[in-house]
N, C-alpha and C. Protein backbone atom coordinates (compact mmCIF):
# COMPACT_ATOMS: atom_id res chain seq x y z
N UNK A 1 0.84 -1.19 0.00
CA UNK A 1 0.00 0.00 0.00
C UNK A 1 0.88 1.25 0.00
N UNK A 2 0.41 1.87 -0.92
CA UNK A 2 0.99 3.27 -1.11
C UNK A 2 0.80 4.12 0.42
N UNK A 3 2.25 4.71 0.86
CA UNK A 3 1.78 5.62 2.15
C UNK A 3 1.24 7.47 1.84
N UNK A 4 0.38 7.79 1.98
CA UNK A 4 -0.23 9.00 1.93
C UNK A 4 0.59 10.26 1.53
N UNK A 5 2.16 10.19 2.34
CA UNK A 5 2.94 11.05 2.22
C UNK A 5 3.97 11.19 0.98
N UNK A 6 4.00 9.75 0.06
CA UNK A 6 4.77 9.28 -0.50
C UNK A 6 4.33 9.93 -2.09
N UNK A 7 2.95 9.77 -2.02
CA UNK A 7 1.63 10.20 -3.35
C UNK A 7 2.46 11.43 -4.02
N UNK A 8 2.55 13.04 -3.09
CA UNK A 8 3.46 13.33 -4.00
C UNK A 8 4.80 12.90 -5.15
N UNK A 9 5.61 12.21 -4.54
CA UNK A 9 6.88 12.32 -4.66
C UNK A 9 6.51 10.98 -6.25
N UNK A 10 6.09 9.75 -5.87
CA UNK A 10 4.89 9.30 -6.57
C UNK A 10 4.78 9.87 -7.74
N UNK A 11 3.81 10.71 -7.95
CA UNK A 11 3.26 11.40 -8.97
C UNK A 11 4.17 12.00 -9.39
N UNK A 12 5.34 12.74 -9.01
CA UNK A 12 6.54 13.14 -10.39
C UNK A 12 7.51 11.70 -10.41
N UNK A 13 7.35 10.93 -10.02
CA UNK A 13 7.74 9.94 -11.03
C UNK A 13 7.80 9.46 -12.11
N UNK A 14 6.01 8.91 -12.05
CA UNK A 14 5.48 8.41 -13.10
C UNK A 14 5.21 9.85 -13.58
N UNK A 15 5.19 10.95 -13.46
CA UNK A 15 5.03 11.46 -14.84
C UNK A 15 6.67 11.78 -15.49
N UNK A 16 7.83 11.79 -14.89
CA UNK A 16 8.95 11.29 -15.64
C UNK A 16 9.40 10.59 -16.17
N UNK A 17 8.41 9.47 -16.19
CA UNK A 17 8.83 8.00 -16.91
C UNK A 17 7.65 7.96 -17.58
N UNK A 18 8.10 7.10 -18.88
CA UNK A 18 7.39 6.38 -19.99
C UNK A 18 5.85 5.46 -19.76
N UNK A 19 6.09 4.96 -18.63
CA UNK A 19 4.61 4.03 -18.08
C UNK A 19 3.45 4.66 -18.02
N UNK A 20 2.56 4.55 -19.26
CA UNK A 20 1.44 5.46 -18.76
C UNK A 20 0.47 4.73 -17.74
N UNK A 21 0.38 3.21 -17.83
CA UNK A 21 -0.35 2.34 -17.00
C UNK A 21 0.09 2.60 -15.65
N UNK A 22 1.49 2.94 -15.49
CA UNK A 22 1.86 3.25 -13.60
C UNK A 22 1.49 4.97 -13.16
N UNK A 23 1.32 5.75 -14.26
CA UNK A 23 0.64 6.99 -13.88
C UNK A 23 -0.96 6.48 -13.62
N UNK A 24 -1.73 6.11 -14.25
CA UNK A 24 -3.08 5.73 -14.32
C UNK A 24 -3.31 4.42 -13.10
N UNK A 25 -2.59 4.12 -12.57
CA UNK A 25 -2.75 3.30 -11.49
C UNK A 25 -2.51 4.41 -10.14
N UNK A 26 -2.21 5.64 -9.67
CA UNK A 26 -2.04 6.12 -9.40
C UNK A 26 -3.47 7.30 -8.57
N UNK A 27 -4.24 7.06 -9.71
CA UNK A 27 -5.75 7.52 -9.63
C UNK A 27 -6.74 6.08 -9.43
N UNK A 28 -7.91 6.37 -8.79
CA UNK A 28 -8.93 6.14 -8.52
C UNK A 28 -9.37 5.94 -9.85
N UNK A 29 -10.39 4.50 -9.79
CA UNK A 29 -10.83 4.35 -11.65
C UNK A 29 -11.83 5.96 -12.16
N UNK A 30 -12.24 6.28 -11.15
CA UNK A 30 -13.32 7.56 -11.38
C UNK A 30 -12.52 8.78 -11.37
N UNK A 31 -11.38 8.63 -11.36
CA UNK A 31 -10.58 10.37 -11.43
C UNK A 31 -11.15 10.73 -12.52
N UNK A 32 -11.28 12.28 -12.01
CA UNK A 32 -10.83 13.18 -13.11
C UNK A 32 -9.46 14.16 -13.11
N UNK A 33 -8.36 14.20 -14.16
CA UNK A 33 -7.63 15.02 -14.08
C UNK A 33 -7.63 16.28 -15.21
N UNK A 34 -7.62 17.32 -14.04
CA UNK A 34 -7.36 18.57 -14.96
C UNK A 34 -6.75 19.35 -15.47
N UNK A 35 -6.27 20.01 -16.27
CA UNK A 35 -4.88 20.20 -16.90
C UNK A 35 -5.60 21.77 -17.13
N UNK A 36 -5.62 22.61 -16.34
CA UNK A 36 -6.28 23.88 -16.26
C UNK A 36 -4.97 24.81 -17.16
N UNK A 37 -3.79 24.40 -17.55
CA UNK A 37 -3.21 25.28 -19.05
C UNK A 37 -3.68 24.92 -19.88
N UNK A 38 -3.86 23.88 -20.37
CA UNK A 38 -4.68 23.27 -21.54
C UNK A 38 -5.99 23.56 -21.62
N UNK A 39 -6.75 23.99 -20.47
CA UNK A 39 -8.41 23.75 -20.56
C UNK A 39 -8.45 22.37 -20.89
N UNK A 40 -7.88 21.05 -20.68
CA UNK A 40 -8.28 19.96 -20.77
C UNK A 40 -8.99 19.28 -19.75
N UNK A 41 -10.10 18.53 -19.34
CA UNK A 41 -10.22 17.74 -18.38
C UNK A 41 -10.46 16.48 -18.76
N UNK A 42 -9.92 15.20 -18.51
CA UNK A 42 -10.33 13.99 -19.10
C UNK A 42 -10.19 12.65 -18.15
N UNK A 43 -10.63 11.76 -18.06
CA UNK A 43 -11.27 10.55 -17.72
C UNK A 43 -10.12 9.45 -18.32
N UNK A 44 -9.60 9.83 -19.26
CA UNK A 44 -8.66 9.05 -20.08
C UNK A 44 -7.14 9.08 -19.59
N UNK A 45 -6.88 8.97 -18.31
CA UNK A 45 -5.62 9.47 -17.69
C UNK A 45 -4.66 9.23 -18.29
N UNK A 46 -4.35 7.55 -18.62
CA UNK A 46 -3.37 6.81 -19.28
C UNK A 46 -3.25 6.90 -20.30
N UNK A 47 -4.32 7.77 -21.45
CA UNK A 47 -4.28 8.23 -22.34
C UNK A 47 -3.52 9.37 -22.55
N UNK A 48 -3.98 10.58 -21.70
CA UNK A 48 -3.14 12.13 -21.63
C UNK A 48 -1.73 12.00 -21.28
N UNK A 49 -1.49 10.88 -20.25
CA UNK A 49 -0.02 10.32 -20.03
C UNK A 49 0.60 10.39 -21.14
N UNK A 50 0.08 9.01 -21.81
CA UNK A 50 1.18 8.69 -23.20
C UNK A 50 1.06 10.12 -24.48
N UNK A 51 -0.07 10.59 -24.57
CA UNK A 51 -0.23 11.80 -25.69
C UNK A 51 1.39 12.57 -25.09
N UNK A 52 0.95 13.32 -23.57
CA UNK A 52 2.15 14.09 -23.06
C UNK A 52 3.31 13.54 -23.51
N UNK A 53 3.70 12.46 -22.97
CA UNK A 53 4.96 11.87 -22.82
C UNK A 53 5.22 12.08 -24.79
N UNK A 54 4.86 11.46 -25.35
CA UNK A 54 5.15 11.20 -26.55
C UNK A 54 5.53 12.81 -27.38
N UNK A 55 4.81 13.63 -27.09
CA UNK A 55 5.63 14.82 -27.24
C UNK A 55 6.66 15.41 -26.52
N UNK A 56 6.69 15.34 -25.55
CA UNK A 56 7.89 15.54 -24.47
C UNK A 56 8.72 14.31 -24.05
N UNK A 57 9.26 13.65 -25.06
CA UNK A 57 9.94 12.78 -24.62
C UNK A 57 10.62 12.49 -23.60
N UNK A 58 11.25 13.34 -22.95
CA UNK A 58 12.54 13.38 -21.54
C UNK A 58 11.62 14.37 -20.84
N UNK A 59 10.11 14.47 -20.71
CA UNK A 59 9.88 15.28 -19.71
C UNK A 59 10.06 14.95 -18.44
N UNK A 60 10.71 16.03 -17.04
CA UNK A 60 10.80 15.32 -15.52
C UNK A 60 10.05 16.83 -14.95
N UNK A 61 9.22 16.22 -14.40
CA UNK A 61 9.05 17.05 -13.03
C UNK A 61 9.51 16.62 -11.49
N UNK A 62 9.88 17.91 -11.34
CA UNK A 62 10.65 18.15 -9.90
C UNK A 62 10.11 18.68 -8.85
N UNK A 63 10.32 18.64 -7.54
CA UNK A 63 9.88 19.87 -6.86
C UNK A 63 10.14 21.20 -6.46
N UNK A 64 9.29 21.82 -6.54
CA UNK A 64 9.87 23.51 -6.24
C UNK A 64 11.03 23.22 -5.25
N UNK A 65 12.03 23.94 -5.16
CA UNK A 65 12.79 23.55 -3.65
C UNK A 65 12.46 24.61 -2.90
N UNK A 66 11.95 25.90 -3.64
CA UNK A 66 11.80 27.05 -2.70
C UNK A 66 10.28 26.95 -2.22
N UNK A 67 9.61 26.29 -2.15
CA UNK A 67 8.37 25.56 -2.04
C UNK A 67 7.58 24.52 -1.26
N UNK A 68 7.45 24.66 0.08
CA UNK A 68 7.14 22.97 0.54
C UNK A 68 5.85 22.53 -0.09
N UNK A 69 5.87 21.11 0.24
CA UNK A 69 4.40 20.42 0.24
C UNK A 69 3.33 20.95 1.25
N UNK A 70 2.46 21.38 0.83
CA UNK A 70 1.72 21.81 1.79
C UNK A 70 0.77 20.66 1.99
N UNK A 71 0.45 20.17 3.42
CA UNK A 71 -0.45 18.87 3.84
C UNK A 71 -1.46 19.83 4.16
N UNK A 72 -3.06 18.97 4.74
CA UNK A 72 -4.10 19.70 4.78
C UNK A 72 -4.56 18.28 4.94
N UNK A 73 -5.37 18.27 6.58
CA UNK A 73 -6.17 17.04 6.60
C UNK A 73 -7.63 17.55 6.77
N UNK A 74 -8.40 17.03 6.25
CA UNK A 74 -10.17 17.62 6.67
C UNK A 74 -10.23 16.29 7.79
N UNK A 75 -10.46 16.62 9.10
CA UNK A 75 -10.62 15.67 9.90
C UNK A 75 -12.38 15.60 10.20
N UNK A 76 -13.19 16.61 9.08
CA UNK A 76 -14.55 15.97 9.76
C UNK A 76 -14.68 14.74 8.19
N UNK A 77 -14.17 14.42 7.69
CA UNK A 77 -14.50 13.37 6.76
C UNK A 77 -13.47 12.35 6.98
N UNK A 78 -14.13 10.90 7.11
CA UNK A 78 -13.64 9.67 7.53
C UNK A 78 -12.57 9.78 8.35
N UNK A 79 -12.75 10.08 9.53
CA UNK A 79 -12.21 10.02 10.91
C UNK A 79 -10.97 10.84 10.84
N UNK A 80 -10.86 11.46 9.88
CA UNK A 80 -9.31 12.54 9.41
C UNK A 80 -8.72 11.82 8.37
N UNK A 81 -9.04 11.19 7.89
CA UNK A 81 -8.31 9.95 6.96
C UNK A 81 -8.31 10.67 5.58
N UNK A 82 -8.98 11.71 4.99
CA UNK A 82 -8.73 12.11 4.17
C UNK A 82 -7.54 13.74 4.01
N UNK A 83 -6.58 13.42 3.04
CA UNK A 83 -6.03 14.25 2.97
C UNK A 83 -5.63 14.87 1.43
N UNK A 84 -5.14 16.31 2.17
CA UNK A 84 -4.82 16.69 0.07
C UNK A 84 -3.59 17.39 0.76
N UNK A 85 -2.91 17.82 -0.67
CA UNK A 85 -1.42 18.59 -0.72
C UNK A 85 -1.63 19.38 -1.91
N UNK A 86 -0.80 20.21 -1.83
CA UNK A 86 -0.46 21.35 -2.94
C UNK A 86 1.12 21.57 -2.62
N UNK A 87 1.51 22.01 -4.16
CA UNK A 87 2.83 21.60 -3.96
C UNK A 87 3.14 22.34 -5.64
N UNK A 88 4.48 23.16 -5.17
CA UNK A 88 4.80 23.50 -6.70
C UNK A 88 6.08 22.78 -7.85
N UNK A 89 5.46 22.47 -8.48
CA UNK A 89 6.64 21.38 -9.88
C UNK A 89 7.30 22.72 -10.30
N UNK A 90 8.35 22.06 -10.88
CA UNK A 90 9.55 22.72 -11.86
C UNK A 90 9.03 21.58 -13.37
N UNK A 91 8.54 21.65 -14.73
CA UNK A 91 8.56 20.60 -15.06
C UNK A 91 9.45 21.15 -16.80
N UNK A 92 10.35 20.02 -17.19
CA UNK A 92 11.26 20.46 -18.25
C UNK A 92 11.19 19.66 -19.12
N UNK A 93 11.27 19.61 -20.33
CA UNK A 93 11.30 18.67 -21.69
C UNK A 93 11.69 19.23 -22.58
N UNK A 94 11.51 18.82 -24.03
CA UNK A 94 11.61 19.37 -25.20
C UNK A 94 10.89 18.43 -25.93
N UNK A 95 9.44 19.68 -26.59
CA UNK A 95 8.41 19.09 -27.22
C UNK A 95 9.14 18.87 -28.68
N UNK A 96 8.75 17.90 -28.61
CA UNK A 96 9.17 17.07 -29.92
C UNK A 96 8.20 17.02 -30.83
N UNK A 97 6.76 16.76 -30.17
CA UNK A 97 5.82 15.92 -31.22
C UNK A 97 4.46 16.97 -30.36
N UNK A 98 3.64 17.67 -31.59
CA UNK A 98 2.31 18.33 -31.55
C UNK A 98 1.56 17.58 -30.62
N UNK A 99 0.71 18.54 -29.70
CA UNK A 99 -0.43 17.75 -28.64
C UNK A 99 -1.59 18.63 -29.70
N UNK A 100 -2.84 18.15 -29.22
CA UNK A 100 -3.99 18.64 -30.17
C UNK A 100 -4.17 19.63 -30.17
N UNK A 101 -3.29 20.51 -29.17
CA UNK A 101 -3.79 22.49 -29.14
C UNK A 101 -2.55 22.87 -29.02
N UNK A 102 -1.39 21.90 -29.36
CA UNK A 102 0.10 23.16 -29.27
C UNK A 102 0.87 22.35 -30.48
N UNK A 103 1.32 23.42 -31.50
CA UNK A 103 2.18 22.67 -32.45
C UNK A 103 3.56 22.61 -31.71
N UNK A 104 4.20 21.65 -31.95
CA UNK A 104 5.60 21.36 -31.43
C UNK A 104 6.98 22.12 -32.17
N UNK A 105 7.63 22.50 -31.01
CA UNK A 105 8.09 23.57 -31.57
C UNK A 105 9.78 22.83 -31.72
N UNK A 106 10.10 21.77 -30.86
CA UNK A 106 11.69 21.16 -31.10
C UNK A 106 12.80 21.90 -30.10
N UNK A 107 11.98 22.91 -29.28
CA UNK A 107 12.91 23.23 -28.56
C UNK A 107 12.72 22.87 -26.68
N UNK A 108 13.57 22.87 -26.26
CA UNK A 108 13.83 22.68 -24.66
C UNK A 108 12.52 23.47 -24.24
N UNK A 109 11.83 23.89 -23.08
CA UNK A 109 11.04 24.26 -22.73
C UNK A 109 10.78 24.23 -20.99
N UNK A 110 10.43 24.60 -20.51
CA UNK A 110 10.45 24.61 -18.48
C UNK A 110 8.65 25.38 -18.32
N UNK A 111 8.13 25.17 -17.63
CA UNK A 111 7.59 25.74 -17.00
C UNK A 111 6.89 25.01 -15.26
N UNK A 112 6.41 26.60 -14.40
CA UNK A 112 5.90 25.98 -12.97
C UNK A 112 4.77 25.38 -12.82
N UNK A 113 4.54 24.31 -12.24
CA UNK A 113 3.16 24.28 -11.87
C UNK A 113 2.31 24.60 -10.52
N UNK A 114 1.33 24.66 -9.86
CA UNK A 114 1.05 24.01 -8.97
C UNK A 114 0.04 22.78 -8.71
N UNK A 115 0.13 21.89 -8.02
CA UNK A 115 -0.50 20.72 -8.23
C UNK A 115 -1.44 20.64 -6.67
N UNK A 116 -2.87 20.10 -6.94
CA UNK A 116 -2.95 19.50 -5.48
C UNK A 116 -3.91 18.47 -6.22
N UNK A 117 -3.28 17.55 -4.84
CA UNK A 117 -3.83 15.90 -5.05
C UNK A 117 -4.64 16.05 -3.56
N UNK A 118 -5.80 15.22 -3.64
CA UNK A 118 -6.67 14.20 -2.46
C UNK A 118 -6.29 13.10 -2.74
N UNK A 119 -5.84 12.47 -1.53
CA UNK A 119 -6.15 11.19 -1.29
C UNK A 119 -6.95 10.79 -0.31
């Protein structure tokens, strides 16, 4: 079992690596993830994985270092057991290959994010 605290660190993994099935194992079968630069939201996780990856070949996300994880437990839902984080990425590649709303341009590229996950 995955430990609660770990989910960040987790999630820039698999999105630095090639496995879109170990990003999509990562979510709940009912996620939705939203990609609020894109205006994308989709159901198809392991799908947006491999689309991403396949244009950003060597993409890694990192963590902010000037940045902590911020934890946040709601303790009136399931006995405190639920928790979320926010947390800011560094994420770097070079788009190689067109996504359906950005032509690919062949060069290096960086930008920040911020992310928050529930678990």
């Amino acid at each position: 079992m995955i430990s609660r605290e770990s989910i960040p660190e987790k999630w820039a993994a698999v999105w630095s690596d090639n496995d879109s099935a170990a990003f999509a194992k990562l979510f709940a079968p009912q996620a939705v993830y939203t990609d609020h630069a894109h205006q994308l939201i989709t159901t198809k996780l392991e799908d947006h994985h491999r689309v991403w990856r396949n244009a950003n070949p060597n993409f890694k996300v990192i963590f902010d270092p000037s940045t902590p994880i911020w934890w946040a437990r709601d303790n009136a839902d399931n006995d405190g057991k639920k928790t979320s984080c926010s947390c800011r990425t560094i994420n770097t590649g070079t788009f190689m290959e067109s996504l359906p709303r950005k032509v690919a341009s062949g060069k290096n590229w960086s930008f920040t994010a911020m992310v928050h996950l529930i678990a």
